[in-house]
Protein backbone atom coordinates (compact mmCIF):
# COMPACT_ATOMS: atom_id res chain seq x y z
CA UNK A 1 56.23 44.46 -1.91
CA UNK A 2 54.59 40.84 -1.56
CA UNK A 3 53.33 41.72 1.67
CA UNK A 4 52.50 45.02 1.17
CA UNK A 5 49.88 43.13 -1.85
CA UNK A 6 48.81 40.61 0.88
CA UNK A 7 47.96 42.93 3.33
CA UNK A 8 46.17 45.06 0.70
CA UNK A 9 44.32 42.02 -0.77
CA UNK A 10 43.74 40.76 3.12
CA UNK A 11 41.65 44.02 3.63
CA UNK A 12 39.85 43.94 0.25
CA UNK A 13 38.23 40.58 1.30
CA UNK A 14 37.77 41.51 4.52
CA UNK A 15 35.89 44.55 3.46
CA UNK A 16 33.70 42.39 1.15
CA UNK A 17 32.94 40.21 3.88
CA UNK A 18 32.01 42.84 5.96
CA UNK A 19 29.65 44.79 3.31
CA UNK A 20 27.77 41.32 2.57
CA UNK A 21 27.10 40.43 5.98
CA UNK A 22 25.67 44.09 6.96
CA UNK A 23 23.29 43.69 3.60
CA UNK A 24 22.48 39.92 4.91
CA UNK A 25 21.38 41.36 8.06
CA UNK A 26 19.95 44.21 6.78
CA UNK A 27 17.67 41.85 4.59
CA UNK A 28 16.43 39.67 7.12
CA UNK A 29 15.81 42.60 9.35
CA UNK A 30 13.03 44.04 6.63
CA UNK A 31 11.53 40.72 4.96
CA UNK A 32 10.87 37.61 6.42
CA UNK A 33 12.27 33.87 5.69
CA UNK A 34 9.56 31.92 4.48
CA UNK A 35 12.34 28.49 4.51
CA UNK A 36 14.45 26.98 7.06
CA UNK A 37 17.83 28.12 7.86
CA UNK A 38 19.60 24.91 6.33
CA UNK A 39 18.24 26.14 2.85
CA UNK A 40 18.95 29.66 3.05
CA UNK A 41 22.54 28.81 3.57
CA UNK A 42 22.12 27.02 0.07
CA UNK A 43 21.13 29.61 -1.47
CA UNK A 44 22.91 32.11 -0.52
CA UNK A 45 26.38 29.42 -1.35
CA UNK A 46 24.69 28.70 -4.28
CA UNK A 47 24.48 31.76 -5.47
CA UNK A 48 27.63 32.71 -4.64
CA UNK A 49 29.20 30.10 -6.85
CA UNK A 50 27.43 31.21 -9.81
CA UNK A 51 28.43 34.92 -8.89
CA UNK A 52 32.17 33.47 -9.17
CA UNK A 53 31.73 31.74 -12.59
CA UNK A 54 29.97 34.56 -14.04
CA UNK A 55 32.50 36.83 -12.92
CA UNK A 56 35.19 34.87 -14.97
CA UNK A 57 32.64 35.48 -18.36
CA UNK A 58 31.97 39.09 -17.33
CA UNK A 59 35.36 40.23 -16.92
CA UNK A 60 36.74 40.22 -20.33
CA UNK A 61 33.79 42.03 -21.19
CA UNK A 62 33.40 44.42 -19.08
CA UNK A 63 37.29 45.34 -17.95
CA UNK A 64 35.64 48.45 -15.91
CA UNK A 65 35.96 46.77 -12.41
CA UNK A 66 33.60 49.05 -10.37
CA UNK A 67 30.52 48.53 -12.83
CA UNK A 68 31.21 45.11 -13.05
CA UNK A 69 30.64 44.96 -9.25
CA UNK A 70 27.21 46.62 -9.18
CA UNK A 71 26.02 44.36 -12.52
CA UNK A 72 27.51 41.45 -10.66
CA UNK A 73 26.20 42.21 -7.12
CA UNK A 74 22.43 42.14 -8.37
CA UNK A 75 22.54 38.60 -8.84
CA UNK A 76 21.77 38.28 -4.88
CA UNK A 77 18.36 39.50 -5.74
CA UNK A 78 17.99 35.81 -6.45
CA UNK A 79 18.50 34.22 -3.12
CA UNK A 80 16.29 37.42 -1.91
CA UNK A 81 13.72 36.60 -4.24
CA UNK A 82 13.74 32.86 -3.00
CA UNK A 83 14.46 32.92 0.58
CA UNK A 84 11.77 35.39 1.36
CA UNK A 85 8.24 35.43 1.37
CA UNK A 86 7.38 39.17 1.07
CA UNK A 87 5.70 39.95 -2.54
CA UNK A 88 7.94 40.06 -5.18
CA UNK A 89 7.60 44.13 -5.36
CA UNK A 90 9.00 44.51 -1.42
CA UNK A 91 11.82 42.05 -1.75
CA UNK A 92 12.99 44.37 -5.14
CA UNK A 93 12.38 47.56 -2.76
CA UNK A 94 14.52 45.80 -0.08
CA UNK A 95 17.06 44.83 -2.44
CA UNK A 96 17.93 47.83 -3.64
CA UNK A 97 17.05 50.13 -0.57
CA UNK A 98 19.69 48.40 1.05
CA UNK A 99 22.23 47.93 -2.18
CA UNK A 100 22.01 51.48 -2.76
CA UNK A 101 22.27 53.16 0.65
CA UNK A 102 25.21 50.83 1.58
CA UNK A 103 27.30 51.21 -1.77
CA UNK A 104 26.48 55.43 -0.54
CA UNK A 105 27.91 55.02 2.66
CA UNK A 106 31.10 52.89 1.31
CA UNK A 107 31.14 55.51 -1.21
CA UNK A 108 31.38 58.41 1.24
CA UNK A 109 33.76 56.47 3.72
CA UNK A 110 35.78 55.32 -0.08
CA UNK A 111 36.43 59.37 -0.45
CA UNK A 112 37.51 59.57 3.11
CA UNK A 113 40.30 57.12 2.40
CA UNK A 114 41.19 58.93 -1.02
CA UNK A 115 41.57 62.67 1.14
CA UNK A 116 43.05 61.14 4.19
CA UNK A 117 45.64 58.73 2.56
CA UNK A 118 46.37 56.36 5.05
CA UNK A 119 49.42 53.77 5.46
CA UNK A 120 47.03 50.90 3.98
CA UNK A 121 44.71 51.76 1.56
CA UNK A 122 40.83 50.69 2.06
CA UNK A 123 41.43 51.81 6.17
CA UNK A 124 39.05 54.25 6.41
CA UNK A 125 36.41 51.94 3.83
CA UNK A 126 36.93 49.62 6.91
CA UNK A 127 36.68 51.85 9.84
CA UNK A 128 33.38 53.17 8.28
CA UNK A 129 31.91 48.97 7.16
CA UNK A 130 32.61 48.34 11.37
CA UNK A 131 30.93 51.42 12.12
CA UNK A 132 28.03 50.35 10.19
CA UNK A 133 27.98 47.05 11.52
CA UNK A 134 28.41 48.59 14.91
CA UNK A 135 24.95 50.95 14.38
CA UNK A 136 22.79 47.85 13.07
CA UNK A 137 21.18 47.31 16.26
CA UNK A 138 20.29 50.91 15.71
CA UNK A 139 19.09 50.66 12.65
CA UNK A 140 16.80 47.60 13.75
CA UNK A 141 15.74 49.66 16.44
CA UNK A 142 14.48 52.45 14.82
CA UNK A 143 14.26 52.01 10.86
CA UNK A 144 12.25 48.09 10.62
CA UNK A 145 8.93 49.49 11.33
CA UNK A 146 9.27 52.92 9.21
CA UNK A 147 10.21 50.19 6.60
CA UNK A 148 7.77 47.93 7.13
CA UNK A 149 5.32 50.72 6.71
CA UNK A 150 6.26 51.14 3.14
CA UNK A 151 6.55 47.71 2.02
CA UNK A 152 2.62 47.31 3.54
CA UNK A 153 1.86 49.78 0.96
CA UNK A 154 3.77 48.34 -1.52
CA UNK A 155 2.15 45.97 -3.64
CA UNK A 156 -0.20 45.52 -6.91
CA UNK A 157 -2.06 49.30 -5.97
CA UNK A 158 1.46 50.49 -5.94
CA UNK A 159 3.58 48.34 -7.94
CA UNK A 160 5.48 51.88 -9.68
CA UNK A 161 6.78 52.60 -5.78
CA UNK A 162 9.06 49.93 -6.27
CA UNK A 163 11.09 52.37 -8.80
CA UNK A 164 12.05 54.85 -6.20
CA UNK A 165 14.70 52.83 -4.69
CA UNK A 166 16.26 51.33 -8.23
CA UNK A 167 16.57 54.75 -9.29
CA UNK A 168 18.90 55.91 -6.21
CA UNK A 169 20.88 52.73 -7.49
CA UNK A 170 21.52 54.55 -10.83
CA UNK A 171 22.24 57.50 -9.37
CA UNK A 172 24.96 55.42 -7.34
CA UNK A 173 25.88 53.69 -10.49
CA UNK A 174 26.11 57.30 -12.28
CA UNK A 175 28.33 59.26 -9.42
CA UNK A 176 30.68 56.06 -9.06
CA UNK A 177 31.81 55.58 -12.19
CA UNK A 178 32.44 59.34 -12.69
CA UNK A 179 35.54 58.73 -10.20
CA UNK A 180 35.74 62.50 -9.51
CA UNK A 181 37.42 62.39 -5.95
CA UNK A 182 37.43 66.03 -5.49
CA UNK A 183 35.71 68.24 -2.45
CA UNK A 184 32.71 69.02 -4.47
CA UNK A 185 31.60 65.77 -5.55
CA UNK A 186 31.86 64.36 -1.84
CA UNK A 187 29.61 66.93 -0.65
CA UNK A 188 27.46 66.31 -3.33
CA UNK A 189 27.61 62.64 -2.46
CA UNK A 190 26.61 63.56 1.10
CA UNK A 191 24.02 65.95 0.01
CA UNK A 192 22.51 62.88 -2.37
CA UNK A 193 22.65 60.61 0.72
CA UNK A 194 20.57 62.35 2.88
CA UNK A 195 18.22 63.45 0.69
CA UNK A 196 17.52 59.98 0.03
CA UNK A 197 17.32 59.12 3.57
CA UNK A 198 14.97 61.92 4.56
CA UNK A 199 13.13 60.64 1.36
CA UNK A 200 12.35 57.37 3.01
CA UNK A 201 11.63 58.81 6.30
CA UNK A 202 9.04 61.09 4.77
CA UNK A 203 7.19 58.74 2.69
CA UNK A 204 7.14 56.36 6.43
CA UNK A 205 5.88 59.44 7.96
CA UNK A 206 3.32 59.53 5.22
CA UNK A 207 1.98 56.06 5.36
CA UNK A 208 2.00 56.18 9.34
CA UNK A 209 -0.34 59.46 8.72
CA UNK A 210 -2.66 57.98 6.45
CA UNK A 211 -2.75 54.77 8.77
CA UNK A 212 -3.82 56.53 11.92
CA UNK A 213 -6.21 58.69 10.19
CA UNK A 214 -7.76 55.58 8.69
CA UNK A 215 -8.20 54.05 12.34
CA UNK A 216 -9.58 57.30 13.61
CA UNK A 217 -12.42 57.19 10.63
CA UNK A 218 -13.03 53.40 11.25
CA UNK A 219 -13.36 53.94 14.92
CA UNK A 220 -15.42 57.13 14.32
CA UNK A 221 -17.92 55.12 12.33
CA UNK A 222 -17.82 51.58 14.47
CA UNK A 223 -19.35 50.48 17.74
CA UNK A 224 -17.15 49.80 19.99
CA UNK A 225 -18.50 46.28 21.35
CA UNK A 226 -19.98 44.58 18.30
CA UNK A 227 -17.64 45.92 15.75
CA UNK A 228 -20.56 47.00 13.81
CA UNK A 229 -21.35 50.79 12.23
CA UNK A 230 -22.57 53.04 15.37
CA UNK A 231 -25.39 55.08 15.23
CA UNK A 232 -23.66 58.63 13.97
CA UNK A 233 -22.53 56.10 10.55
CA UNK A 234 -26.34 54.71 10.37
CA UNK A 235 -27.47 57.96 10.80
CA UNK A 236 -25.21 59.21 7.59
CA UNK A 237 -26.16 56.61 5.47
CA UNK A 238 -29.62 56.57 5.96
CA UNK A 239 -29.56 60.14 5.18
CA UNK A 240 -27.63 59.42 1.69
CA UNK A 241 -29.83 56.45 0.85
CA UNK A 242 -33.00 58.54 1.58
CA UNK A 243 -31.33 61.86 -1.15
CA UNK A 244 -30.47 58.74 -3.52
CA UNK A 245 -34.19 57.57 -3.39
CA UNK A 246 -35.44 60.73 -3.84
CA UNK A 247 -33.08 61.71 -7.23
CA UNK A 248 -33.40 58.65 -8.66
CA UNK A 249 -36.84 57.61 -7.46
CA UNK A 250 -35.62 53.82 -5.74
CA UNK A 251 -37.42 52.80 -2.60
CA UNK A 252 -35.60 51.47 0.44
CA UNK A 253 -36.05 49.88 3.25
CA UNK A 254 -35.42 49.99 6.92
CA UNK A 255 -35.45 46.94 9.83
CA UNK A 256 -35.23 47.98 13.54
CA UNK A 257 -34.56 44.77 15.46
CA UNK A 258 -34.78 44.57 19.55
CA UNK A 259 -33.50 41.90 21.70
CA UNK A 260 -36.35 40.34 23.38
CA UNK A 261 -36.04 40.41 27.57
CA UNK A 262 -32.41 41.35 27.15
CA UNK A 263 -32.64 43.55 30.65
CA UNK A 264 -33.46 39.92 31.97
CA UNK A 265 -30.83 38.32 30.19
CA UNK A 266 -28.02 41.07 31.79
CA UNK A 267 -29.72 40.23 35.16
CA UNK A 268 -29.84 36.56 35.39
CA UNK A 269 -26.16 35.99 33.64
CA UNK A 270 -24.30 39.07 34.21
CA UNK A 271 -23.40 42.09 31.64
CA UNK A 272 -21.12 39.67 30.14
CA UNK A 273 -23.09 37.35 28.89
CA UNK A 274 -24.80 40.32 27.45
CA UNK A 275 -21.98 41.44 25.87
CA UNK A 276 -21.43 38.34 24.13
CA UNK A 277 -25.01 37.85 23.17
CA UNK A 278 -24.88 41.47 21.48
CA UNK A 279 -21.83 40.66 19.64
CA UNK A 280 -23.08 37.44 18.80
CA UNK A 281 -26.28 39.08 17.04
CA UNK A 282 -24.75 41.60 15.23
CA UNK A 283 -22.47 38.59 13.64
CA UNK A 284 -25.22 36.79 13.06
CA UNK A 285 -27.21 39.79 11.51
CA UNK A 286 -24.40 40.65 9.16
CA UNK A 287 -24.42 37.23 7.99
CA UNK A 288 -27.94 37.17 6.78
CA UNK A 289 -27.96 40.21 4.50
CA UNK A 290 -26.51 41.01 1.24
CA UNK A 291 -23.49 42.81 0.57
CA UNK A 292 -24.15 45.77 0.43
CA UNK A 293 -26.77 45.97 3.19
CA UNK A 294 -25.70 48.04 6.01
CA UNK A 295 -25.66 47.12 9.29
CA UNK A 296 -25.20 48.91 13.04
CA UNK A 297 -26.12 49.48 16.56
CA UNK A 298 -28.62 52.05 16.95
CA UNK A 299 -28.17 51.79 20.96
CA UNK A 300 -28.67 49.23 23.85
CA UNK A 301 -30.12 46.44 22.63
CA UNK A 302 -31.45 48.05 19.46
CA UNK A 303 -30.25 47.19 15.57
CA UNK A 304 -30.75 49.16 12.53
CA UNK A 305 -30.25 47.21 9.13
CA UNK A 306 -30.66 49.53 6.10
CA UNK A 307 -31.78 48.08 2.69
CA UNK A 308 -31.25 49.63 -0.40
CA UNK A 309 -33.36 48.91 -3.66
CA UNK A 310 -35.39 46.89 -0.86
CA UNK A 311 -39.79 46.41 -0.94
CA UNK A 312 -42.16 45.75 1.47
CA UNK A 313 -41.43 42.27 0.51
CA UNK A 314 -37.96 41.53 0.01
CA UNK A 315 -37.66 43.78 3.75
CA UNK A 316 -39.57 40.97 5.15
CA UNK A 317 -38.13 38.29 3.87
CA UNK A 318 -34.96 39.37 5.57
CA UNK A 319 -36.50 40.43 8.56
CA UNK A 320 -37.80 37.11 9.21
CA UNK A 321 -34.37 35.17 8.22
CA UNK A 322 -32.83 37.51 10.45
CA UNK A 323 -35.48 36.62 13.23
CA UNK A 324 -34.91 33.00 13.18
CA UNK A 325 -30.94 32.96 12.54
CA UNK A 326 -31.19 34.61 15.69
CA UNK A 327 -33.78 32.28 17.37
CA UNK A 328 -31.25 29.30 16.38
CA UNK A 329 -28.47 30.41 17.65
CA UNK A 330 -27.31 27.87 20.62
CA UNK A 331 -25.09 29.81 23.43
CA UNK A 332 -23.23 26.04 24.41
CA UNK A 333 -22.36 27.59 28.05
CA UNK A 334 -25.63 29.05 29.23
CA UNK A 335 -28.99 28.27 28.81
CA UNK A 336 -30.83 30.95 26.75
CA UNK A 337 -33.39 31.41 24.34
CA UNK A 338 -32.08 34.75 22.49
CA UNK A 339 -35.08 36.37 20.15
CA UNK A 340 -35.48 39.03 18.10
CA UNK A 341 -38.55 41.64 17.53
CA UNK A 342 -38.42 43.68 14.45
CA UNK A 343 -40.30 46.39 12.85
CA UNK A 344 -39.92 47.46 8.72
CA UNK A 345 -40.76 50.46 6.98
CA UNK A 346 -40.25 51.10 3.18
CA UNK A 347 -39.46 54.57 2.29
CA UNK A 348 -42.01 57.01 0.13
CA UNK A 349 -42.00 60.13 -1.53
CA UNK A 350 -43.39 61.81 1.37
CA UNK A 351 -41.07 60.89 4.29
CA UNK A 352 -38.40 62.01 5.34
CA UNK A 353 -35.19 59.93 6.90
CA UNK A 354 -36.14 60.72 10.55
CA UNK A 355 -39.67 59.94 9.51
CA UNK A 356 -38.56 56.86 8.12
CA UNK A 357 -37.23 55.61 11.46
CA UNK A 358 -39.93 56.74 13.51
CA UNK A 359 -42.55 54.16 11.45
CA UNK A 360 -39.98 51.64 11.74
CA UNK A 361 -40.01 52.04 15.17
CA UNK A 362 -43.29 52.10 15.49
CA UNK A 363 -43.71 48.82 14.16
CA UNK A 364 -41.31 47.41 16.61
CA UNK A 365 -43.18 48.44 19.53
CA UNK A 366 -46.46 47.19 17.59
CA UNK A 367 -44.71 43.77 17.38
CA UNK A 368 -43.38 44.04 20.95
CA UNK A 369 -47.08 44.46 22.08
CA UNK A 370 -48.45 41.59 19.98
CA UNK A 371 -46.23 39.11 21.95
CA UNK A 372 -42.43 39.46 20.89
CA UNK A 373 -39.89 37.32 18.70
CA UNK A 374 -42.02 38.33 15.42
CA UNK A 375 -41.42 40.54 12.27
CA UNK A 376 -43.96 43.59 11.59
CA UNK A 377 -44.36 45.71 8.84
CA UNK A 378 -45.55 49.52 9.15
CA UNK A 379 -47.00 48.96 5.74
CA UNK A 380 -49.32 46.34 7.04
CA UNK A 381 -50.37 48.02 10.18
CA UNK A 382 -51.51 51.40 8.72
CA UNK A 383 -53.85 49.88 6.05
């Protein structure tokens, strides 16, 4: 009888050891350590020292040994919360994703050994822990980046998502301590199990979606070279700043800037110099407007720079710190001179949006005329 208790408390621990090694691994396969490996191991001794005193206070209290284990086993949410340096609401996702889909499969592989009834009890709870462990590569494989998905969108905008998984622990909780071993409450379990998985996979699905459609709509609207808006998203909101204007009776403004001699520039140092010299402009554009300007390549060597709530006035004031922000700029490898010429035009009651552009345009080609590397106004030229 002794070593019949032996054996049975020999498999017990090993089982334990087993189930908190595949929920070590499991963590460190979703979050990541933000301390070195010395003070993990700390931690997680740490904490399992305190787990062992508290157990001796919670036992007399709570003589139910199987609830006992769950209320005990969230006290590794410390080390979790310690160790890694996710935000607080993925590490609480993690915690429990993992807690709860585990204690599932232990529960499902606990019924196994209650039907089957083998020599030793807790066989089958082992056969189905080394299975697990066996089908972690597996799950590293295939389910980190599904998870990673959801704990990118996890975070203050979506701080209630973090409920989802604590909830499946109840439901754990709730079907465990019933302790109904018969056929219809392990199918149930089952049924439970994969919902919950599917669950996961279609809110990773989800997210993925929503990801690639964001990419699609940010390279729809964004050259491709300068990282700037392209001219089908100028085009758009030039066409809602002109209806704005005309409801609420605003003016705006419009800058069309043109690399001086940059055909010249593309044949003396190559197309990519010219690259970088576009590139470099549009940075350096962007960086000399407000906020909420808007800024894109029109094409070639051409810029557009819309400016809402913008005069005559306050257009050329930008124009012209544009223009020499520009003119400063030194290229350290090569030796160029990089200029700008642009023409402004303030909207009116009587022009429309392609209108708009044409008399900007028009005094670009005026400035381009007078000499180059200057700032004209279609205001000033038509008075």
């Amino acid at each position: 009888m002794e070593g019949i208790i032996d054996a049975s408390s020999l498999m017990t621990l090993l089982c334990v050891g087993i189930f908190l090694l595949e929920n070590i691994i499991l963590t460190y396969t979703f979050l990541k350590p933000r301390r070195g490996i010395i003070f993990q191991a700390v931690v997680f001794v740490l904490t399992w020292l305190i787990l062992l005193s508290v157990r001796f206070i919670v036992v007399p209290v709570l003589p139910d040994s199987l609830l006992r284990t769950y209320i005990l086993g969230s006290i590794f949410l410390v080390p979790v919360v310690v160790i890694f340096k996710d935000s607080f609401q993925a590490k609480l996702f993690v915690f429990y994703m993992i807690f709860s889909l585990s204690q599932f499969t232990l529960l499902i592989f606990s019924y196994a050994d209650r039907f089957l009834k083998p020599p030793m009890s807790g066989t089958y709870v082992l056969i189905g822990l080394l299975i697990e462990l066996a089908a972690l590569p597996l799950i590293r494989r295939y389910l980190r980046n599904p998870v990673r998905d959801i704990l990118t969108m996890i975070g203050r905008r979506n701080p209630w998502f973090t409920i989802f998984p604590f909830i499946t622990f109840l439901m754990l909780v709730n079907i465990a301590l019933k302790r109904d071993y018969s056929v219809s409450s392990f199918i149930s379990l089952i049924l439970y199990t994969l919902i919950i998985f599917f669950s996961y996979y279609l809110v990773s699905v989800a997210i993925r979606e929503s990801r690639r459609r964001a990419e699609l709509d940010i390279l729809s609207r964004t050259d491709a070279l300068t990282g700037i808006y392209n001219r089908r998203h100028l085009e758009q909101k030039i066409q809602n700043e002109w209806e704005r204007s005309r409801r609420t009776g605003s003016v705006f403004s419009l800058l069309i800037a043109d690399v001086d001699f940059f055909k010249s520039i593309n044949d003396r140092f190559g197309h990519d110099r010219g690259d970088i010299v576009l590139k470099t402009i549009a940075s350096d554009i962007s960086r000399s407007v407000r906020a909420y300007d808007t800024v894109g390549r029109w094409g070639g060597e051409e810029f557009i720079i819309l400016l809402p709530d913008a005069d005559d006035l306050s257009a050329a004031e930008t124009a012209e710190r544009i223009r020499k922000t520009v003119e400063s700029r030194v290229y350290e490898d090569a030796d160029l001179n990089v200029t700008l010429t642009i023409g402004s035009a303030v909207s009116s009651e009587k022009d429309t949006y392609a209108n708009l552009i044409k008399k900007a345009d028009t005094a670009l080609y005026y400035g381009k005329r007078k000499g180059r590397n200057c700032v004209i106004s279609y205001e000033k030229i038509n008075k």
